[in-house]
N, C-alpha and C. Protein backbone atom coordinates (compact mmCIF):
# COMPACT_ATOMS: atom_id res chain seq x y z
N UNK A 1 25.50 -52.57 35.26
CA UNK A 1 26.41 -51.86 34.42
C UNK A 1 25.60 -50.80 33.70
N UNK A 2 25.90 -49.94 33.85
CA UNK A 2 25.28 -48.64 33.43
C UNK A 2 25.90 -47.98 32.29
N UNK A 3 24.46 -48.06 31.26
CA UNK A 3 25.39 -47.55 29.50
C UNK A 3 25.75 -45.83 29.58
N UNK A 4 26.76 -45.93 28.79
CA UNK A 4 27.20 -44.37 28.87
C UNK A 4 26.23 -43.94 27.86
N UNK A 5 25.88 -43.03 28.22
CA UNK A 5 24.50 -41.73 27.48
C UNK A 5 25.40 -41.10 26.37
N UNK A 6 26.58 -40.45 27.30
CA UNK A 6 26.88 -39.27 26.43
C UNK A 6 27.82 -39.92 24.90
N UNK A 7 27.77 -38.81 24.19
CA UNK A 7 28.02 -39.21 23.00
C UNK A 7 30.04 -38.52 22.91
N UNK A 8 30.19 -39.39 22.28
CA UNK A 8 31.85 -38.68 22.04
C UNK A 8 31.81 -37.29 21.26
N UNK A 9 33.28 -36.67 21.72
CA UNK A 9 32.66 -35.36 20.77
C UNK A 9 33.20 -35.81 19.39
N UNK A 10 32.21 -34.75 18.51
CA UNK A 10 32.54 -34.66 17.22
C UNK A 10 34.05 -34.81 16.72
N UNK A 11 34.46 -35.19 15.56
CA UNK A 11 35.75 -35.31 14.78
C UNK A 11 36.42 -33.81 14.70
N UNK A 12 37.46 -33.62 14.71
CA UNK A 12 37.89 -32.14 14.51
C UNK A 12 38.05 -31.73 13.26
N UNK A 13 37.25 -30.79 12.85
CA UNK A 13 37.72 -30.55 11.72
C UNK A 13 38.87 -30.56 10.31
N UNK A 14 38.57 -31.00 9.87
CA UNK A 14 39.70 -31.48 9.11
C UNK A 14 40.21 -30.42 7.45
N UNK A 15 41.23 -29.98 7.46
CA UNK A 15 41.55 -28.96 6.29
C UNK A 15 41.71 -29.65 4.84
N UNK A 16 41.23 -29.53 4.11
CA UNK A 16 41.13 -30.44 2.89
C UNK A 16 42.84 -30.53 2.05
N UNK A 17 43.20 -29.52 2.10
CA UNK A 17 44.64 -29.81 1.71
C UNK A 17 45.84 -30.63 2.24
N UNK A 18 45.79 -30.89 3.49
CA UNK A 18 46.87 -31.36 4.22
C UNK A 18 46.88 -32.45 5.08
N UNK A 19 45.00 -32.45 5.52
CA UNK A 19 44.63 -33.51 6.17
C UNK A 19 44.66 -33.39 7.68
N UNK A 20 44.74 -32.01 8.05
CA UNK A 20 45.13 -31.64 9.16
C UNK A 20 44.04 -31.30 10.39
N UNK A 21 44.15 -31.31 11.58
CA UNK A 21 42.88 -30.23 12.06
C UNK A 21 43.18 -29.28 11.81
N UNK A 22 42.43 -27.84 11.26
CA UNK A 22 42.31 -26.87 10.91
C UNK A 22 43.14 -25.75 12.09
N UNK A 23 43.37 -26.01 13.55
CA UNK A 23 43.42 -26.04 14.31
C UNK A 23 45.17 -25.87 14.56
N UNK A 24 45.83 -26.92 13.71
CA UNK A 24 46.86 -26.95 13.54
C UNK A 24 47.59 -26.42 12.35
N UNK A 25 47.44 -25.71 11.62
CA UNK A 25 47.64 -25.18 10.74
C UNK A 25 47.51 -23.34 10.80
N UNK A 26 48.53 -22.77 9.81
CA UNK A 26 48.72 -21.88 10.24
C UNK A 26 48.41 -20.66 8.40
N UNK A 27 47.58 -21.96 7.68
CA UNK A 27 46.98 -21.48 6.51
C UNK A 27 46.36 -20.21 6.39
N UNK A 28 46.73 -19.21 5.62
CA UNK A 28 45.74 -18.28 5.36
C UNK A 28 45.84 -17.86 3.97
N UNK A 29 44.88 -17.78 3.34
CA UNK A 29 45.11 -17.29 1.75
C UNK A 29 45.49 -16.20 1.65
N UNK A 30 47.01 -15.80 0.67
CA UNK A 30 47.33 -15.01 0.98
C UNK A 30 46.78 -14.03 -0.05
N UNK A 31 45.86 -14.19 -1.13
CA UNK A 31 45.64 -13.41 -2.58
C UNK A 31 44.55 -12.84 -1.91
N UNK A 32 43.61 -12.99 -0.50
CA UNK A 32 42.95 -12.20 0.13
C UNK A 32 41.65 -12.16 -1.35
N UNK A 33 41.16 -12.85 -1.84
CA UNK A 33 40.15 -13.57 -2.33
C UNK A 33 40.00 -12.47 -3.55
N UNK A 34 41.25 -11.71 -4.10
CA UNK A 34 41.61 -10.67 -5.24
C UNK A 34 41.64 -11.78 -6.57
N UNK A 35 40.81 -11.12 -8.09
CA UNK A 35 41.16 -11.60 -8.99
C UNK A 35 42.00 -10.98 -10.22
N UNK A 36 42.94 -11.45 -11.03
CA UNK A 36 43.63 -10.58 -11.62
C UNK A 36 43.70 -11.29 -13.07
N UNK A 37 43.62 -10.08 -13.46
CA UNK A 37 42.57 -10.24 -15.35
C UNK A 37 43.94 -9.56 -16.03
N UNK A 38 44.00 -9.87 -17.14
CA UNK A 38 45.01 -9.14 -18.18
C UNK A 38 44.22 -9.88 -19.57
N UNK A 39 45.41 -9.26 -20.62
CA UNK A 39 44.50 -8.86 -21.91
C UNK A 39 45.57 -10.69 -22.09
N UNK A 40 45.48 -11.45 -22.92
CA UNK A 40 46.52 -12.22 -23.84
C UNK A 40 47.40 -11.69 -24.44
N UNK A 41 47.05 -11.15 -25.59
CA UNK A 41 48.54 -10.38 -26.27
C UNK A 41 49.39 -9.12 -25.35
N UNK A 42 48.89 -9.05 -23.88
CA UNK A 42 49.88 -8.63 -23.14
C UNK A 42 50.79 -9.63 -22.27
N UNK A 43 50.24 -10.53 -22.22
CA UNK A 43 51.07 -11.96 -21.86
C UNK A 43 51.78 -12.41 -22.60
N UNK A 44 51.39 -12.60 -24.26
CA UNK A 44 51.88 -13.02 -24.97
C UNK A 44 53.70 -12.23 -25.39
N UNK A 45 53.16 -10.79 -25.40
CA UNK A 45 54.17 -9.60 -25.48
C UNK A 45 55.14 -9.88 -24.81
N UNK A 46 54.75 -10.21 -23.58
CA UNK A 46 55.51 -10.09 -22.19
C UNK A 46 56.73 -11.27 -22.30
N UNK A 47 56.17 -12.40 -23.17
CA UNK A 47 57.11 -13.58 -22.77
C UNK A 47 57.82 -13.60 -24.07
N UNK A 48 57.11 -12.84 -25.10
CA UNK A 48 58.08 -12.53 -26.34
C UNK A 48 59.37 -12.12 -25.65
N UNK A 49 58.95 -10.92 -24.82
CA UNK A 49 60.16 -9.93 -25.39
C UNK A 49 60.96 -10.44 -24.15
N UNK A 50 61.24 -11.15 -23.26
CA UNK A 50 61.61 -11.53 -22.12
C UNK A 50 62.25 -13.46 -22.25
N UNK A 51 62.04 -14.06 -23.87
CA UNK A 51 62.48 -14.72 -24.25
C UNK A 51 63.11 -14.77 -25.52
N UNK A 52 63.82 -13.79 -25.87
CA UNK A 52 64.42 -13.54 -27.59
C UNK A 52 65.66 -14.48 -27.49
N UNK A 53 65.46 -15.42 -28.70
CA UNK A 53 66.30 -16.32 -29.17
C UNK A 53 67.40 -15.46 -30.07
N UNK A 54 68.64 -15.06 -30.25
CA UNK A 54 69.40 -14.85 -31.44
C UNK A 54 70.02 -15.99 -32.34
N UNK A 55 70.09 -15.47 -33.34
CA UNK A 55 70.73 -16.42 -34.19
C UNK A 55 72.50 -16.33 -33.66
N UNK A 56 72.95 -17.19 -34.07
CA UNK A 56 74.59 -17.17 -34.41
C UNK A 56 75.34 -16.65 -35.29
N UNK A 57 75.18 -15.75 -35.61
CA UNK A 57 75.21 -15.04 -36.86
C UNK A 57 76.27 -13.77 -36.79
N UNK A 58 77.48 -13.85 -36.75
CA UNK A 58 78.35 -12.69 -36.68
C UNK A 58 78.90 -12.78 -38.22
N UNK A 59 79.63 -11.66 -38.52
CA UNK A 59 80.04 -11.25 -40.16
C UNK A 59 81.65 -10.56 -39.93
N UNK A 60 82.04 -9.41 -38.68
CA UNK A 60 82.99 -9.05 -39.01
C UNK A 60 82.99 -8.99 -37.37
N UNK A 61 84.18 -7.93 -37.18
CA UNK A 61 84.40 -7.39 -35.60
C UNK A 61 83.69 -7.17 -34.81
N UNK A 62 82.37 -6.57 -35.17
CA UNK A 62 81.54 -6.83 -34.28
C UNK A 62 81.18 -7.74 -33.64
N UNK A 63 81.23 -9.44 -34.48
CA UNK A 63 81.03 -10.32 -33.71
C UNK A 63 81.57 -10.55 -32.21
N UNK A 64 82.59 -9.75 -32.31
CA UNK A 64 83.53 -10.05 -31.28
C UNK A 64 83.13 -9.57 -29.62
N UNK A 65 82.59 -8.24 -30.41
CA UNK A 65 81.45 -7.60 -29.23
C UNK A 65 80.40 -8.20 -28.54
N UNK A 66 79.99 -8.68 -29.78
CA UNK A 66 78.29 -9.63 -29.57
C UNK A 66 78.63 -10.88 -28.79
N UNK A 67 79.69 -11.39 -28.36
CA UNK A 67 79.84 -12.41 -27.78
C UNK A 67 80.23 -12.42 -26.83
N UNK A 68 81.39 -11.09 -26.38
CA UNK A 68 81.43 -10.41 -25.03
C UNK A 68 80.32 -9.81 -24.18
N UNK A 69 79.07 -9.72 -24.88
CA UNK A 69 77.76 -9.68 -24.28
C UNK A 69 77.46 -10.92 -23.70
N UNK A 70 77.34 -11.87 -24.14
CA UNK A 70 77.02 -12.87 -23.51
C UNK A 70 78.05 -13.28 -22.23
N UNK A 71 79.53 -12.78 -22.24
CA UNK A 71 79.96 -13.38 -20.84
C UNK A 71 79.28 -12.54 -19.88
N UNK A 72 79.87 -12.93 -18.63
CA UNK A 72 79.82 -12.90 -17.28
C UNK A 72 80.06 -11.46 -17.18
N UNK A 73 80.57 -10.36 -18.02
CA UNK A 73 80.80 -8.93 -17.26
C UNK A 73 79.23 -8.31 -17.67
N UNK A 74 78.78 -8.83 -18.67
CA UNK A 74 77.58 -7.82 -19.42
C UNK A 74 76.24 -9.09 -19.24
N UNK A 75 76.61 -10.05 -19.51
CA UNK A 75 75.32 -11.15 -19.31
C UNK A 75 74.16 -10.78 -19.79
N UNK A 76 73.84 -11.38 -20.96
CA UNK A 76 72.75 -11.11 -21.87
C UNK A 76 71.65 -11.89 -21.21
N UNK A 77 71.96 -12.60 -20.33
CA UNK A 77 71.01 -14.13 -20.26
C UNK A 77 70.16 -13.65 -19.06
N UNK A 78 70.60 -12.58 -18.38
CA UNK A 78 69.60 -11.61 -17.40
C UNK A 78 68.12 -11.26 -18.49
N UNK A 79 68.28 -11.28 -19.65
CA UNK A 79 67.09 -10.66 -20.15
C UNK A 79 66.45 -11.94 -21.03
N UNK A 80 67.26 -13.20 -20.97
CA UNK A 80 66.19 -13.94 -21.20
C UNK A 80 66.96 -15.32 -22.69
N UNK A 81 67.83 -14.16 -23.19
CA UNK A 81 68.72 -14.32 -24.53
C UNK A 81 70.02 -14.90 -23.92
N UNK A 82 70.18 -16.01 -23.26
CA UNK A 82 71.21 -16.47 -23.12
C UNK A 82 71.99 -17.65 -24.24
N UNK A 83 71.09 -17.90 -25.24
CA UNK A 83 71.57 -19.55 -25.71
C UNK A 83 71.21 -18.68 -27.41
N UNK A 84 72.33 -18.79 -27.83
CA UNK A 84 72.09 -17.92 -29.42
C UNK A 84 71.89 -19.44 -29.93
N UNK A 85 71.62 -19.57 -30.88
CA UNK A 85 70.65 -20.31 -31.69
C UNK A 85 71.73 -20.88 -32.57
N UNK A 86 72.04 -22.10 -33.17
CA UNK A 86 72.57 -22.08 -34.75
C UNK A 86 72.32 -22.27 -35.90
N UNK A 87 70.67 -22.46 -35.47
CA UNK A 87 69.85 -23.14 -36.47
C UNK A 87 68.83 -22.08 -36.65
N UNK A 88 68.00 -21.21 -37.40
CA UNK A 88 67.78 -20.04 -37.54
C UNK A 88 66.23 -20.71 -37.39
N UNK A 89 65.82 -21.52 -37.68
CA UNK A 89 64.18 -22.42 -37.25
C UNK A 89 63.72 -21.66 -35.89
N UNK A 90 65.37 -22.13 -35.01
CA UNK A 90 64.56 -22.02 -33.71
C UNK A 90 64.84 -21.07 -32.91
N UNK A 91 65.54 -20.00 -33.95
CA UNK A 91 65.56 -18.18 -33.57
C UNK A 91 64.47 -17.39 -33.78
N UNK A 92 64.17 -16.21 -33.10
CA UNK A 92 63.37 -15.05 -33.45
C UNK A 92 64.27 -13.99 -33.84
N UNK A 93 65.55 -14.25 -33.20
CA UNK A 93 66.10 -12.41 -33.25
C UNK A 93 67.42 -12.75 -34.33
N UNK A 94 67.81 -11.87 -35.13
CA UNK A 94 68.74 -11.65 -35.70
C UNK A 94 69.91 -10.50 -35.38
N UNK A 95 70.84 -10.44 -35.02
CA UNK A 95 71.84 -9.68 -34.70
C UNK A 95 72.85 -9.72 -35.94
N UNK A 96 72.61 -8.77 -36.92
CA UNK A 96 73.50 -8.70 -37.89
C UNK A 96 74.89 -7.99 -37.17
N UNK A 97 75.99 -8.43 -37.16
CA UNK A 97 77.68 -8.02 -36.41
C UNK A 97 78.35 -7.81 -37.66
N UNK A 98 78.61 -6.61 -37.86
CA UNK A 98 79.44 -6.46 -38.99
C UNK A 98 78.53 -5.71 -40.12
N UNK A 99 79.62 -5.87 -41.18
CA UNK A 99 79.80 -5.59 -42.61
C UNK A 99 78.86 -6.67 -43.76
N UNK A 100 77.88 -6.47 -44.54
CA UNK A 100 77.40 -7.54 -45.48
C UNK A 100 78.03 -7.54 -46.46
N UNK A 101 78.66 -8.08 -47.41
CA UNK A 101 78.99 -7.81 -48.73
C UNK A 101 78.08 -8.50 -49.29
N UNK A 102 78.06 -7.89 -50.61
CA UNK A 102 76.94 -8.15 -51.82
C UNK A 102 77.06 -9.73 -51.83
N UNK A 103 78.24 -10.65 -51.60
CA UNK A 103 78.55 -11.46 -52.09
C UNK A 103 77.24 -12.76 -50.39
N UNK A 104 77.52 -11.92 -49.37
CA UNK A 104 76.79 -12.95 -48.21
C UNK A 104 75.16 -12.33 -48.34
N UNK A 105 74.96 -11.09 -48.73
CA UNK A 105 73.47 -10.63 -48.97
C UNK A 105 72.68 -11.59 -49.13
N UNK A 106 72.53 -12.45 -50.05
CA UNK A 106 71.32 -13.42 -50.37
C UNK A 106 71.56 -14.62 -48.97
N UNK A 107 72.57 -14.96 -48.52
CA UNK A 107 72.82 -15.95 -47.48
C UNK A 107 71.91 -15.00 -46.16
N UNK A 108 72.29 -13.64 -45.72
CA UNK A 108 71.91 -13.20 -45.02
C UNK A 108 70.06 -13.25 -45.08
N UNK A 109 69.66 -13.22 -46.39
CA UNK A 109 67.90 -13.18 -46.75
C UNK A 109 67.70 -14.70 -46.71
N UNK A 110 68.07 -15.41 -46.95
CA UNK A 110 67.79 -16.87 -46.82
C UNK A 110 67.83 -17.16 -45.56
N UNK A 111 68.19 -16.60 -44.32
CA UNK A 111 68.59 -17.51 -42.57
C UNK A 111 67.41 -16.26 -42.53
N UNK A 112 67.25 -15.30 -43.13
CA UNK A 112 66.42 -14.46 -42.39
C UNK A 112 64.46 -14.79 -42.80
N UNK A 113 64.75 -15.47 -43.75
CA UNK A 113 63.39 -15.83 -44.73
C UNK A 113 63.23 -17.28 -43.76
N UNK A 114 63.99 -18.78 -43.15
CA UNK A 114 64.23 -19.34 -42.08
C UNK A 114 63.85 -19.38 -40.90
N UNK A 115 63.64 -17.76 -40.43
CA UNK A 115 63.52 -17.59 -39.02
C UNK A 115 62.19 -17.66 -39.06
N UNK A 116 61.80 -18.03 -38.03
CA UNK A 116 59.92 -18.43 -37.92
C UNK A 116 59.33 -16.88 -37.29
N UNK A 117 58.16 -16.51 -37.94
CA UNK A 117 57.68 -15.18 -37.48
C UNK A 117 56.89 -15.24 -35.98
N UNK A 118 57.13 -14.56 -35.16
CA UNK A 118 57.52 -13.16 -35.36
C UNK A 118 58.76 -12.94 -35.14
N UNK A 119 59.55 -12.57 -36.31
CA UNK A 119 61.35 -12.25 -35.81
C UNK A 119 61.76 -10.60 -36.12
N UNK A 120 62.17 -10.91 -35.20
CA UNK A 120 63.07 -9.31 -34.89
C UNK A 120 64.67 -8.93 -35.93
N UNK A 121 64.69 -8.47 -35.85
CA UNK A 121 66.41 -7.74 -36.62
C UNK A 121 66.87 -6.28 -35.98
N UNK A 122 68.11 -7.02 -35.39
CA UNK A 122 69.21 -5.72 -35.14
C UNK A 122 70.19 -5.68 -35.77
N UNK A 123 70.60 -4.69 -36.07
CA UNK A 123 71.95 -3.86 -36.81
C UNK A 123 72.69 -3.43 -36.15
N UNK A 124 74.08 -3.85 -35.96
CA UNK A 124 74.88 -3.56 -35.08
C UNK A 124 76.24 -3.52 -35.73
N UNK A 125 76.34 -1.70 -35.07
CA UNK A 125 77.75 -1.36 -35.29
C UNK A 125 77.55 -0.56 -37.06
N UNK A 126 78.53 0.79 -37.44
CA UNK A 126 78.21 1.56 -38.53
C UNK A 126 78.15 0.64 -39.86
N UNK A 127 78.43 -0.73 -40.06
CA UNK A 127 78.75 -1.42 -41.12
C UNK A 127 77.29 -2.05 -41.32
N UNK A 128 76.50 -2.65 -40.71
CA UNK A 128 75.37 -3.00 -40.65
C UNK A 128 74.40 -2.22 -40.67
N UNK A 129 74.82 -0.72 -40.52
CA UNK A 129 73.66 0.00 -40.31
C UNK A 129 73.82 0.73 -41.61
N UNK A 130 74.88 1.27 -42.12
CA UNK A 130 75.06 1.97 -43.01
C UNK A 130 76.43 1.84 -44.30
N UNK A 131 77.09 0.83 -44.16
CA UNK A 131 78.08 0.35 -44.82
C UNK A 131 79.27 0.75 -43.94
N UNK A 132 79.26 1.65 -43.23
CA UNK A 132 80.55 1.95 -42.77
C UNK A 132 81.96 2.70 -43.10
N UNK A 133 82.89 2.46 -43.25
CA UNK A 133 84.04 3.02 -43.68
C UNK A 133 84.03 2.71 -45.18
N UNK A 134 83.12 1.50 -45.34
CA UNK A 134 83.41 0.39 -46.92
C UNK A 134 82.36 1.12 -47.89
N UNK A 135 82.72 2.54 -48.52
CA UNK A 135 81.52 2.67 -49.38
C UNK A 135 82.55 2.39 -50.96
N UNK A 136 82.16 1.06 -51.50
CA UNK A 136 82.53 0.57 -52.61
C UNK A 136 81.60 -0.40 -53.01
N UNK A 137 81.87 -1.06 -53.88
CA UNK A 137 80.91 -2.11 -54.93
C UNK A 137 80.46 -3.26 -53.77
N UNK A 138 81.48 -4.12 -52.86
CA UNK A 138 81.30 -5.33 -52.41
C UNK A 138 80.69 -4.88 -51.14
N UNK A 139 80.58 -4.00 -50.73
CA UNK A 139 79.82 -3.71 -49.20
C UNK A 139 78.25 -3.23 -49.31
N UNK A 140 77.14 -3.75 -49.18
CA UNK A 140 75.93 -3.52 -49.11
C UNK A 140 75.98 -1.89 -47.89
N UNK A 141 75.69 -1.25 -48.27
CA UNK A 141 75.27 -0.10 -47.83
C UNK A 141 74.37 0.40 -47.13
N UNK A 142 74.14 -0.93 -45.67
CA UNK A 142 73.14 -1.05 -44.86
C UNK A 142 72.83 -2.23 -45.36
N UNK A 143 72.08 -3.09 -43.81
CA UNK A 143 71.85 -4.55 -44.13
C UNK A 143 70.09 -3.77 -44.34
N UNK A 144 69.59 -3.08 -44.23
CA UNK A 144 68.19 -3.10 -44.73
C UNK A 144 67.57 -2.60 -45.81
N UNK A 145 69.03 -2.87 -46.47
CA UNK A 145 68.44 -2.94 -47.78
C UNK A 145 68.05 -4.66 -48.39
N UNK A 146 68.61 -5.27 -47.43
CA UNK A 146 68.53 -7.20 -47.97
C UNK A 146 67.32 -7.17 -46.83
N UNK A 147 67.27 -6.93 -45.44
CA UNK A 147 66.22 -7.47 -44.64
C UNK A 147 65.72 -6.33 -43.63
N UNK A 148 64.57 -5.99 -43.30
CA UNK A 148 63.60 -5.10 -42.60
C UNK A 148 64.60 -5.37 -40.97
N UNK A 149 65.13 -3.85 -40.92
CA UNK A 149 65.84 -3.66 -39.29
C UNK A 149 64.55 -3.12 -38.27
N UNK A 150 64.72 -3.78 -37.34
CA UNK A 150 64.01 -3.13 -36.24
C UNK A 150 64.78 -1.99 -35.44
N UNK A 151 65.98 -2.60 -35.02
CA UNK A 151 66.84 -1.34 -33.95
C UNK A 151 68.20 -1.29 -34.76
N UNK A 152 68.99 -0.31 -34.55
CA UNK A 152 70.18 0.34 -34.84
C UNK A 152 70.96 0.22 -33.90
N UNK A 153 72.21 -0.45 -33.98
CA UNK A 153 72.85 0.46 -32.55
C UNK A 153 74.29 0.75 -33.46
N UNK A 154 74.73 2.06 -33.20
CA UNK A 154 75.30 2.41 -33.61
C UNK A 154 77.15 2.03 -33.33
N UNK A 155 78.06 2.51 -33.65
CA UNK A 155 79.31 2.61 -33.54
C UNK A 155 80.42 1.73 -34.32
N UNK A 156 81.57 1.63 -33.98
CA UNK A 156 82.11 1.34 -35.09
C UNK A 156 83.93 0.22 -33.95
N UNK A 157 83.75 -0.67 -33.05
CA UNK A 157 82.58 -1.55 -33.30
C UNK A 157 81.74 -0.84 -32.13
N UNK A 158 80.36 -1.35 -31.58
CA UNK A 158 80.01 -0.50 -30.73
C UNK A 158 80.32 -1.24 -29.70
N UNK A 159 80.15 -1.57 -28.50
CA UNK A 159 80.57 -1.93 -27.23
C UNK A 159 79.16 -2.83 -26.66
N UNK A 160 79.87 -3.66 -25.65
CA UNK A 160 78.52 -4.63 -25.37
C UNK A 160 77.36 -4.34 -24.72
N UNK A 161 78.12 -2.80 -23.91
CA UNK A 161 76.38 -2.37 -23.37
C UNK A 161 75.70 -1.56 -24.45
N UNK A 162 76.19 -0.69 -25.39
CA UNK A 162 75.64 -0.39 -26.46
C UNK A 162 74.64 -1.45 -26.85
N UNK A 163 74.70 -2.46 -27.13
CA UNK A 163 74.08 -4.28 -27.64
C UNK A 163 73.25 -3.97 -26.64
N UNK A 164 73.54 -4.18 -25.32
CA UNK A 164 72.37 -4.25 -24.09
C UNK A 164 71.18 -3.46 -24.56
N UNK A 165 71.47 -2.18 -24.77
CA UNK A 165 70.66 -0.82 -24.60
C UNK A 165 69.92 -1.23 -26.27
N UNK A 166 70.43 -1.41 -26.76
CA UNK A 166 69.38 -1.81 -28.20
C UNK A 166 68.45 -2.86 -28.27
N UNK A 167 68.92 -4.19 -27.43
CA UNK A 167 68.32 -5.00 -26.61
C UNK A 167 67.32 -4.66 -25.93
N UNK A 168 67.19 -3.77 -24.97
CA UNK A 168 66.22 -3.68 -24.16
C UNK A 168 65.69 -2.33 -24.86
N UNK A 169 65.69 -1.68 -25.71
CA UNK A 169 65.03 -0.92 -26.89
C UNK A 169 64.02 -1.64 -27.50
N UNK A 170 64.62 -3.19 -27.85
CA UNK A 170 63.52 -4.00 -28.88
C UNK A 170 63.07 -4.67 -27.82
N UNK A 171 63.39 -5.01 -26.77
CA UNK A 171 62.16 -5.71 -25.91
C UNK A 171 61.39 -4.46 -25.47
N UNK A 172 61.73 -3.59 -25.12
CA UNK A 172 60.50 -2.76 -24.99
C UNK A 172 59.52 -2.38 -25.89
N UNK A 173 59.86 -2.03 -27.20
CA UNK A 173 59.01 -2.33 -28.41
C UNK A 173 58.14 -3.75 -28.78
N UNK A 174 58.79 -5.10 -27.97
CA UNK A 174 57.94 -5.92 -27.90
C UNK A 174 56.66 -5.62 -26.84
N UNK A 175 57.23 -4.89 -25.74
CA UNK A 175 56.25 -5.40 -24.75
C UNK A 175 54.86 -3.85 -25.27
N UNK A 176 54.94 -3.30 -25.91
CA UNK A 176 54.53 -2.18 -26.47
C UNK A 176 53.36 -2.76 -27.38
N UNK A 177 53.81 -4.50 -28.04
CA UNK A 177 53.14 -4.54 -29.08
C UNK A 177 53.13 -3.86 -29.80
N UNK A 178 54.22 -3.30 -30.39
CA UNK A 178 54.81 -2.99 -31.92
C UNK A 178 54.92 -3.99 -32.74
N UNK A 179 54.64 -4.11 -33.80
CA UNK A 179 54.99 -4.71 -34.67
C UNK A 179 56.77 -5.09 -35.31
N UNK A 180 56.81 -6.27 -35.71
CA UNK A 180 57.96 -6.25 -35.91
C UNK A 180 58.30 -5.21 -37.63
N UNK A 181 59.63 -4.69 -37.71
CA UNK A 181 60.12 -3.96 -39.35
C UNK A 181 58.94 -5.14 -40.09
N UNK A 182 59.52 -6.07 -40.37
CA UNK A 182 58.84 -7.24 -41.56
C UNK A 182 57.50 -6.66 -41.52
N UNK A 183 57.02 -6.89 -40.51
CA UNK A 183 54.96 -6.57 -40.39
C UNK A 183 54.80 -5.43 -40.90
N UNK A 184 55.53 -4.43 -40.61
CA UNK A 184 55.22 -2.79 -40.94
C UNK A 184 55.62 -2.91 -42.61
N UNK A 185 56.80 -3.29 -43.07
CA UNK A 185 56.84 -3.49 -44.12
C UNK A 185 55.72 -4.11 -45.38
N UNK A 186 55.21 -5.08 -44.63
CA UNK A 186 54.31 -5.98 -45.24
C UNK A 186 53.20 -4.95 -45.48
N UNK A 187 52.52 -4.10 -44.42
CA UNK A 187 51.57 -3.39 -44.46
C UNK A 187 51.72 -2.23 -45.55
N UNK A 188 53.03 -1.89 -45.20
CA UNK A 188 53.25 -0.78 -46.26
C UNK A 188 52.55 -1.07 -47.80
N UNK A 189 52.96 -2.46 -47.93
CA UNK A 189 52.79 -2.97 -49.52
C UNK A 189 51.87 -3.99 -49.73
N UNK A 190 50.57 -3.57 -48.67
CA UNK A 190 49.28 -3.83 -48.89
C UNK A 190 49.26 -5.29 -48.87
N UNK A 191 50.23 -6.12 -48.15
CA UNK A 191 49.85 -7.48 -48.05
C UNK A 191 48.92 -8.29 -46.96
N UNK A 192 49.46 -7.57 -45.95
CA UNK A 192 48.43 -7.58 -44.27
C UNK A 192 47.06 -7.03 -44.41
């Protein structure tokens, strides 16, 4: 009986991910061995402004607008802002809708003093931005005179893509790394 000499062949290579022969697999890296660097506070920017929480917070007719943004014809939730908030903790953005009177002013600075920084503020529609039709004693004459506005959108009430376009105004100012009104404010008066 005559011993066999030759030796078996070697094991086939084996691919560490799958367990495969290499052979059978149709793996190729596709990042082509590229590395990709960015700054943090451009990441950080990025998921700010591409995740803005609003509060629940409507005051007059406008609300009515601000909520027709969120259906199905205008869909706010494409940009990230689908679930308005009711608890102002776990908002960043404020959407003032409407008219303030002197009498909700301090309620309006209290949900806004609430919101955890960094928070945003929009003014929406001529009553929020500037009192509106209501120039008398009980109508605040612009909500920034109670709290630091970031965007304006104008009209009287204004319409839901109007909201969109002021929307993607302040996310672009996020992704800009602008500062929010509050911060610029703060700086103004030497606190930052």
């Amino acid at each position: 009986m005559a011993l066999d000499t030759e030796q078996p062949d070697s094991p086939p290579a084996i691919e560490p991910r799958s367990l495969r022969p290499t052979g059978d697999t149709d793996y190729l890296p596709a990042h082509g061995g590229g590395v990709f660097t960015t700054n943090l506070n451009k990441v950080t920017d990025w998921a700010r402004a591409n995740s803005l929480w609003p509060a629940l917070f409507g005051l007059a007719c406008c609300a009515i607008e601000m909520m027709a943004t969120s259906a199905s014809r205008w869909d706010l939730a494409r940009f990230g802002a689908e679930v308005y908030r009711a608890s102002p903790r776990q908002s960043d953005l404020m959407i003032v809708a409407g008219r303030v009177s002197v009498k909700m002013a301090p309620v309006v600075r209290q949900i806004y003093d609430q919101m955890p920084d960094p928070k945003w503020v929009i003014a929406m529609g001529a009553c929020a931005s500037t009192g509106g039709v209501f120039n008398n004693y009980a109508v605040v004459q612009g909500v920034d005179q109670v709290v630091p506005v970031d965007v304006y959108v104008p009209g009287c009430p204004p319409t839901p893509d109007m909201l969109m376009y002021g929307f993607t105004m302040l996310q672009e100012k996020i992704r800009k790394g602008l500062p929010p009104a509050s911060d610029l404010m703060a700086m103004d008066r030497g606190r930052v």
